[in-house]
Protein backbone atom coordinates (compact mmCIF):
# COMPACT_ATOMS: atom_id res chain seq x y z
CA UNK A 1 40.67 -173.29 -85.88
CA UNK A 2 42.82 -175.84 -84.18
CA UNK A 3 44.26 -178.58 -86.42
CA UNK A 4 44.89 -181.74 -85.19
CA UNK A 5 47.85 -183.87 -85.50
CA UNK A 6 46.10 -187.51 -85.22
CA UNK A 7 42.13 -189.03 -85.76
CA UNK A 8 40.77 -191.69 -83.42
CA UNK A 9 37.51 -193.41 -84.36
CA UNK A 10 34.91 -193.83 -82.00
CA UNK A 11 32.95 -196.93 -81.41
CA UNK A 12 28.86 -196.27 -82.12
CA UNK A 13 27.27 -197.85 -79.13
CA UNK A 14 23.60 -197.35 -80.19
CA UNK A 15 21.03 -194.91 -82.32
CA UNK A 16 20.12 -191.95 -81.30
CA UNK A 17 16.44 -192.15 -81.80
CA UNK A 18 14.56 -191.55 -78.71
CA UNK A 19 17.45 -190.37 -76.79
CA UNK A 20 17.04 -187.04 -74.92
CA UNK A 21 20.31 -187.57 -73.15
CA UNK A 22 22.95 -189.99 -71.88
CA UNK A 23 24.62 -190.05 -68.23
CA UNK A 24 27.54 -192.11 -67.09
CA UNK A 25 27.84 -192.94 -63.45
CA UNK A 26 29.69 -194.13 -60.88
CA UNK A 27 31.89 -197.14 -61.92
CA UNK A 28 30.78 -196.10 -65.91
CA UNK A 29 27.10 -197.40 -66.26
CA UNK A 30 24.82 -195.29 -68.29
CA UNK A 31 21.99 -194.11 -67.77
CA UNK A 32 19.34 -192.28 -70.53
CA UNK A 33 17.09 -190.49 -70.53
CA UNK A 34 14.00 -191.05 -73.21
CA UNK A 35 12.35 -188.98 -74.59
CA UNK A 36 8.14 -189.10 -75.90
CA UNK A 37 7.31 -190.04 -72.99
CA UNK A 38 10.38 -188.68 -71.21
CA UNK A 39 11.94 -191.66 -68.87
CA UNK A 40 14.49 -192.96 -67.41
CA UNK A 41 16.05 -196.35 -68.94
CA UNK A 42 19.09 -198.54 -68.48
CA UNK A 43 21.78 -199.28 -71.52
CA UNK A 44 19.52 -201.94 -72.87
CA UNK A 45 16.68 -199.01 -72.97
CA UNK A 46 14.33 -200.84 -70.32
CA UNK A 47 12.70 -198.35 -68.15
CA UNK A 48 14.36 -197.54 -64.43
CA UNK A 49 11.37 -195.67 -63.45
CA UNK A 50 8.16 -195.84 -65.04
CA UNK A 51 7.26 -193.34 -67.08
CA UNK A 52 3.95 -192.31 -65.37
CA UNK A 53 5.11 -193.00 -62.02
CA UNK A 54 6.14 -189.44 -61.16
CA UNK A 55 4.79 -186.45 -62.94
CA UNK A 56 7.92 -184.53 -62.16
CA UNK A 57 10.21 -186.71 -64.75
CA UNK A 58 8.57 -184.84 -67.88
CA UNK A 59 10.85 -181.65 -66.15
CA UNK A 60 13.67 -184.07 -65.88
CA UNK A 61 17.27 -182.42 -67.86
CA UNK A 62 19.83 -184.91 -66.15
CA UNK A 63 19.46 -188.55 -64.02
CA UNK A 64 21.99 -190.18 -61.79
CA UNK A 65 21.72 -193.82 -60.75
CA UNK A 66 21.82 -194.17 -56.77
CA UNK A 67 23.79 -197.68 -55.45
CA UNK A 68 20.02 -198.85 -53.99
CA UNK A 69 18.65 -198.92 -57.82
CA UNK A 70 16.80 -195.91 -57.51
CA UNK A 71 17.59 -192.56 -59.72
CA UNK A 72 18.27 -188.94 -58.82
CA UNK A 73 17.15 -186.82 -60.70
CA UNK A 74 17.69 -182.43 -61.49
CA UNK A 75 15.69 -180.37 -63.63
CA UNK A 76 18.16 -177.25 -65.25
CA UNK A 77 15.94 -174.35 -64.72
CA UNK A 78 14.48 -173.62 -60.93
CA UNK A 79 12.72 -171.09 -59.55
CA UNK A 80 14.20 -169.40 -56.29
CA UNK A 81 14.04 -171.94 -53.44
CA UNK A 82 12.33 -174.32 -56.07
CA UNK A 83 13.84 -178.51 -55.12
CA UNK A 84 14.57 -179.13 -58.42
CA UNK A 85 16.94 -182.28 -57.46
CA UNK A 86 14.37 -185.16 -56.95
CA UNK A 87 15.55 -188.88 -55.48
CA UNK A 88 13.47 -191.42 -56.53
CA UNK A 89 13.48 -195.33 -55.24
CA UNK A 90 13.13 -197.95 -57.94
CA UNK A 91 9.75 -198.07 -58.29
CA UNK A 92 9.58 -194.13 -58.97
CA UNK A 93 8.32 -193.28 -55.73
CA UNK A 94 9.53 -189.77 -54.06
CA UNK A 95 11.91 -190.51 -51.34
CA UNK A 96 13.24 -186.41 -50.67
CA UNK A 97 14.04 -183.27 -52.86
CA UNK A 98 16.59 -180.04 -52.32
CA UNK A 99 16.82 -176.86 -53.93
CA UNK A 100 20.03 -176.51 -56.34
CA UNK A 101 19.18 -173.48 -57.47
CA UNK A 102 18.84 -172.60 -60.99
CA UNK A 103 21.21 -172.86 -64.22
CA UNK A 104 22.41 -176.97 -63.35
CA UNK A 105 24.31 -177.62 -66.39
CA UNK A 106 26.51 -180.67 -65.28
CA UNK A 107 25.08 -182.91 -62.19
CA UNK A 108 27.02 -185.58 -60.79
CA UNK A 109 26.80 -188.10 -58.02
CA UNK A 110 30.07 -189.41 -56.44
CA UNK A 111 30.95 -193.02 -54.51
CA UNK A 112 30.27 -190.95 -51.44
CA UNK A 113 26.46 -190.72 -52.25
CA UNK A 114 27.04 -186.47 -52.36
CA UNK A 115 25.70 -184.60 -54.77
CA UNK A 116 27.74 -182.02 -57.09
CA UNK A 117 26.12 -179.53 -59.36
CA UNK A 118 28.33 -177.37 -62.20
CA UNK A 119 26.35 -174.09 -63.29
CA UNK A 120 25.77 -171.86 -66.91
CA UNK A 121 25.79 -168.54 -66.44
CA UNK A 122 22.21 -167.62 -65.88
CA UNK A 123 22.30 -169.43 -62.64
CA UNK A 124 25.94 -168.04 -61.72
CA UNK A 125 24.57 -164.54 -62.13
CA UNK A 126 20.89 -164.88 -61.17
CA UNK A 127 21.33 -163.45 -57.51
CA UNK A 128 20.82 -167.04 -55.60
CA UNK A 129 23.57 -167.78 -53.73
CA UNK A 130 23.68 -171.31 -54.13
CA UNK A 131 24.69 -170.98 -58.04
CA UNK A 132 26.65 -168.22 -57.76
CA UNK A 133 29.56 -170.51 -56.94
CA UNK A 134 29.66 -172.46 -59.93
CA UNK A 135 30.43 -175.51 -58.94
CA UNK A 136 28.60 -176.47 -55.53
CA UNK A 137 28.46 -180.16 -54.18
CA UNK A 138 25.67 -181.30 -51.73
CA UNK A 139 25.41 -183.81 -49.18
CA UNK A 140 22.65 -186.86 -49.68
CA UNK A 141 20.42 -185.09 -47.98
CA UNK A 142 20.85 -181.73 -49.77
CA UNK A 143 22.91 -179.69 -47.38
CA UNK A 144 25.16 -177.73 -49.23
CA UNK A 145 28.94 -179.15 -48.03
CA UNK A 146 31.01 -176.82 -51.03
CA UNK A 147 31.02 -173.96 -53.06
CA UNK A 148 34.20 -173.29 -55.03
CA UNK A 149 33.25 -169.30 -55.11
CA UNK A 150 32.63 -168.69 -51.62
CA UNK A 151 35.94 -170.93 -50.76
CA UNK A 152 37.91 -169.22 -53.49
CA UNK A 153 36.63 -165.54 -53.09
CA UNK A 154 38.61 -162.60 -54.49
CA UNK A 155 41.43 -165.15 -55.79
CA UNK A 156 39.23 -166.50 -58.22
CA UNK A 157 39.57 -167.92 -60.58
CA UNK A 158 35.57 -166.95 -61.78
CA UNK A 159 33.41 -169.93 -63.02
CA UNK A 160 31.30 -167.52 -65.50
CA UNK A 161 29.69 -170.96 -67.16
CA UNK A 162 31.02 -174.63 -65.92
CA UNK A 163 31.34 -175.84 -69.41
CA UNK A 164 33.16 -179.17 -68.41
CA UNK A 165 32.86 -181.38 -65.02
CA UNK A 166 33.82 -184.80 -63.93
CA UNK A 167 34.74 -187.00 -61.28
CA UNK A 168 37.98 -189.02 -61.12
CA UNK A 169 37.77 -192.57 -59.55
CA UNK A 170 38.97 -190.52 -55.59
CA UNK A 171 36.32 -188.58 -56.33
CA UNK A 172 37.55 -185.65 -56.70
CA UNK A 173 35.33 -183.34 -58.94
CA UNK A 174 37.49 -181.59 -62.15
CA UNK A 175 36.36 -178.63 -63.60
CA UNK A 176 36.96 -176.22 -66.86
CA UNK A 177 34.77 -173.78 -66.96
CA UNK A 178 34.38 -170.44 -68.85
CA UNK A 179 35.84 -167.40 -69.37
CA UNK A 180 39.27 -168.58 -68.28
CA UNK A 181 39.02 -172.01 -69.36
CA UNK A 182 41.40 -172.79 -66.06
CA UNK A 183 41.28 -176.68 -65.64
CA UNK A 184 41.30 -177.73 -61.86
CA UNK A 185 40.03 -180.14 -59.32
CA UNK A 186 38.20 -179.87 -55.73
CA UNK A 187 39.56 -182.18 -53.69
CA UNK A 188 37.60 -182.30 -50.00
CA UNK A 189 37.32 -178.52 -48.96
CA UNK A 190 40.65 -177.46 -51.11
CA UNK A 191 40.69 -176.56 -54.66
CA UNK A 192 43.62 -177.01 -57.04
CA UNK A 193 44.72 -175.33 -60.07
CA UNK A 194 46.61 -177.18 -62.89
CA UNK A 195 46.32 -174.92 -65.79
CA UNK A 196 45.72 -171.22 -65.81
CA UNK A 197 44.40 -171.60 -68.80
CA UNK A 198 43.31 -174.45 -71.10
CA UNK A 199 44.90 -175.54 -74.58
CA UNK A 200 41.61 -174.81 -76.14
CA UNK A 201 38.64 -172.98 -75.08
CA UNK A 202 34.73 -174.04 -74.91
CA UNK A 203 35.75 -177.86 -74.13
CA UNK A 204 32.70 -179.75 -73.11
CA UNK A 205 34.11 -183.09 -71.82
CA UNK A 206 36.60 -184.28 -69.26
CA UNK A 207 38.22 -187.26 -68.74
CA UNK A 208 40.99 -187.63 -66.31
CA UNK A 209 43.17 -190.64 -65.66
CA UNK A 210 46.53 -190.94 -63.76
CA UNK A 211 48.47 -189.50 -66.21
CA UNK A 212 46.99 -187.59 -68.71
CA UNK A 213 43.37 -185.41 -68.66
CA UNK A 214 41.32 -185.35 -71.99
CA UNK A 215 38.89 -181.95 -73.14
CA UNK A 216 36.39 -183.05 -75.35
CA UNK A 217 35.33 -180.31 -77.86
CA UNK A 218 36.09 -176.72 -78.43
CA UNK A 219 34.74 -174.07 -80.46
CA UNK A 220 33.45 -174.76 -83.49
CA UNK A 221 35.07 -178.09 -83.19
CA UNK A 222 32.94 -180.05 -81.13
CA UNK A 223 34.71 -183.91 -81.95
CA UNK A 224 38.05 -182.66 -81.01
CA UNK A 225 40.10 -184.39 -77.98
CA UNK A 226 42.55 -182.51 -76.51
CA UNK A 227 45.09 -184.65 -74.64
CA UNK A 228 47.31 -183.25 -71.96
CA UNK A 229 49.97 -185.18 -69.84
CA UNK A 230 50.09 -183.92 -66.12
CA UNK A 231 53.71 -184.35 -65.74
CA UNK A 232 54.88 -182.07 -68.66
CA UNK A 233 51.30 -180.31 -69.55
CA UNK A 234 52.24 -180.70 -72.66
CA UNK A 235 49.02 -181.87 -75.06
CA UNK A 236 48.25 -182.45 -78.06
CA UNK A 237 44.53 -182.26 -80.40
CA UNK A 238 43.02 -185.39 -82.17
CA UNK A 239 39.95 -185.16 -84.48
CA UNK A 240 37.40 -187.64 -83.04
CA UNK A 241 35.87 -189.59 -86.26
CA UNK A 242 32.90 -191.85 -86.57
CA UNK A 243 33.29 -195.80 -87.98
CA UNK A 244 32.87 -193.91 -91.43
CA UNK A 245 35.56 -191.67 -91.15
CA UNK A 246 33.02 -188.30 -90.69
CA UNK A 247 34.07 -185.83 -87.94
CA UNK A 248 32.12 -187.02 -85.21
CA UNK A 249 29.97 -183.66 -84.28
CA UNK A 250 29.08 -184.03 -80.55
CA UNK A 251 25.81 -182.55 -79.48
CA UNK A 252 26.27 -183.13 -75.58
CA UNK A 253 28.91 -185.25 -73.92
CA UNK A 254 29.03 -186.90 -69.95
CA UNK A 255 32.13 -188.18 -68.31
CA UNK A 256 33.42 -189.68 -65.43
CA UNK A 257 36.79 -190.52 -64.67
CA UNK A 258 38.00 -192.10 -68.14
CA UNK A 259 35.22 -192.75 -69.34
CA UNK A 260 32.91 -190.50 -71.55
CA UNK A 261 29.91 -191.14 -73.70
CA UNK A 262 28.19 -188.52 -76.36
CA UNK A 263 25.09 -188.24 -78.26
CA UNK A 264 24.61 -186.17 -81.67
CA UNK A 265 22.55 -187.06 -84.47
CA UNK A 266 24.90 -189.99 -85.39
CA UNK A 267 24.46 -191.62 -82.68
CA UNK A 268 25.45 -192.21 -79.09
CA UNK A 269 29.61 -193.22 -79.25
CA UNK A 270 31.23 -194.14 -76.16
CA UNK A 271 35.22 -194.34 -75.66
CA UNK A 272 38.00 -194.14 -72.90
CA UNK A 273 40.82 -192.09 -72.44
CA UNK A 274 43.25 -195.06 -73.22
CA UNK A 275 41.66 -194.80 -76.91
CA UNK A 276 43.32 -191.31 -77.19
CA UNK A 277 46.00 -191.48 -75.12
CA UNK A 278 47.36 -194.84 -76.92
CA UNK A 279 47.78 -193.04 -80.32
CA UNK A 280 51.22 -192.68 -81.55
């Protein structure tokens, strides 16, 4: 077990009741999904797209919000060839679909309007080729543009599981992903490694900022935040803690840039990077 050398407490934005899942986008909004009936709804919990105006949203495992004020939407588990990444418009009506392939655990949309989709392990190893990079990112009309396996190849290193993803505010998509834990970033067609190997392994959050990156969780320790400055990679762990002073115990968290919001039967918390990093 890692012990860390500092708490932070989180602010509680909201119960958890009804929540199925949280999603921060572009510029940080949120977006939720509910659940009974399963739906999409803003941070005031007011429905984006009506429940029964596509029968496709009971399927729905992650949402992005599209600049228009429609929703995109990915189920996690496809059949081959399967579109299992739906765009809606506003009022829930279909506009087009693509095929992901199977295994979407993280799925992101960028400033660019392009799509990028961060695999577990049953999709990395199911055979389709499309997952078996990992990390793949999509065009807005579903053409795949990137996958980091194919552009890697033999010089690895392997996404087995892409535990952690996020976009910074270039959007540049960061990555830690299992077995290696490595902690990197795609940039265009080029991928960069910072670490060989992260400070602590099964991290399911990532917030990155100019100076310093931030892993949320680890194993067995899902509220820890581990901090790492970019000059130095040096880093250092911090117990996340709720307003009562319990170890906040993260069920799933989303990120982007340096901003990240989590859900667990306390509630849904949301904090930035500057929360962690300003910690003496």
């Amino acid at each position: 077990m890692i012990e860390p050398t500092a708490t932070v407490s989180v602010a509680r934005w909201r119960d958890a009741d009804g929540v199925y899942a949280c999603y921060l986008n572009v510029g940080g909004r949120c977006v939720l999904i509910a659940d009974e009936p399963r739906r999409l709804v803003d941070e005031h919990f007011q429905s984006i797209v009506p429940a029964d105006s596509n029968p496709a949203l009971a399927r729905m495992t992650h949402a992005q919000l599209l600049p228009d004020g429609g929703a995109a939407m990915a189920y996690a588990r496809a059949e081959p060839g399967e579109k299992n990444v739906l765009v809606l418009d506003c009022s829930g009506a279909f506009q087009t679909s693509f095929a992901a392939g199977d295994g979407i655990n993280q799925f992101l949309l960028d400033g660019q309007g392009r799509f990028w989709a961060g695999y577990f392990d049953e999709g990395v190893f199911s055979g389709d080729p499309i997952p078996s990079n990992g990390l793949a990112r999509f065009s807005q009309d579903g053409r795949l543009e990137f996958g980091l396996a194919e552009h890697l190849g033999s010089a690895g290193p392997d996404v087995d599981d892409c535990y952690a993803l996020t976009l910074d505010r270039q959007d540049r998509a960061w990555i830690c992903a299992y077995s290696n834990f490595f902690l990197g970033y795609v940039d265009g067609q080029s991928f960069h490694q910072v670490m060989v190997k992260a400070p602590v392994q099964g991290a399911r959050g990532l917030l990155v900022g100019e100076r310093h990156v931030a892993l949320i969780g680890g194993y067995k320790q899902t509220g820890l935040a581990t901090v790492i400055e970019l000059a130095g990679l040096t880093h250092r762990h911090i117990q996340l803690v709720t307003e009562t002073g319990a170890s906040l115990e993260v069920r799933r968290v989303s990120c982007w840039a340096d901003m990240a919001v989590c859900w667990s039967a306390q509630g849904v918390y949301r904090f930035g990077l500057n929360d962690l990093v300003q910690i003496g």
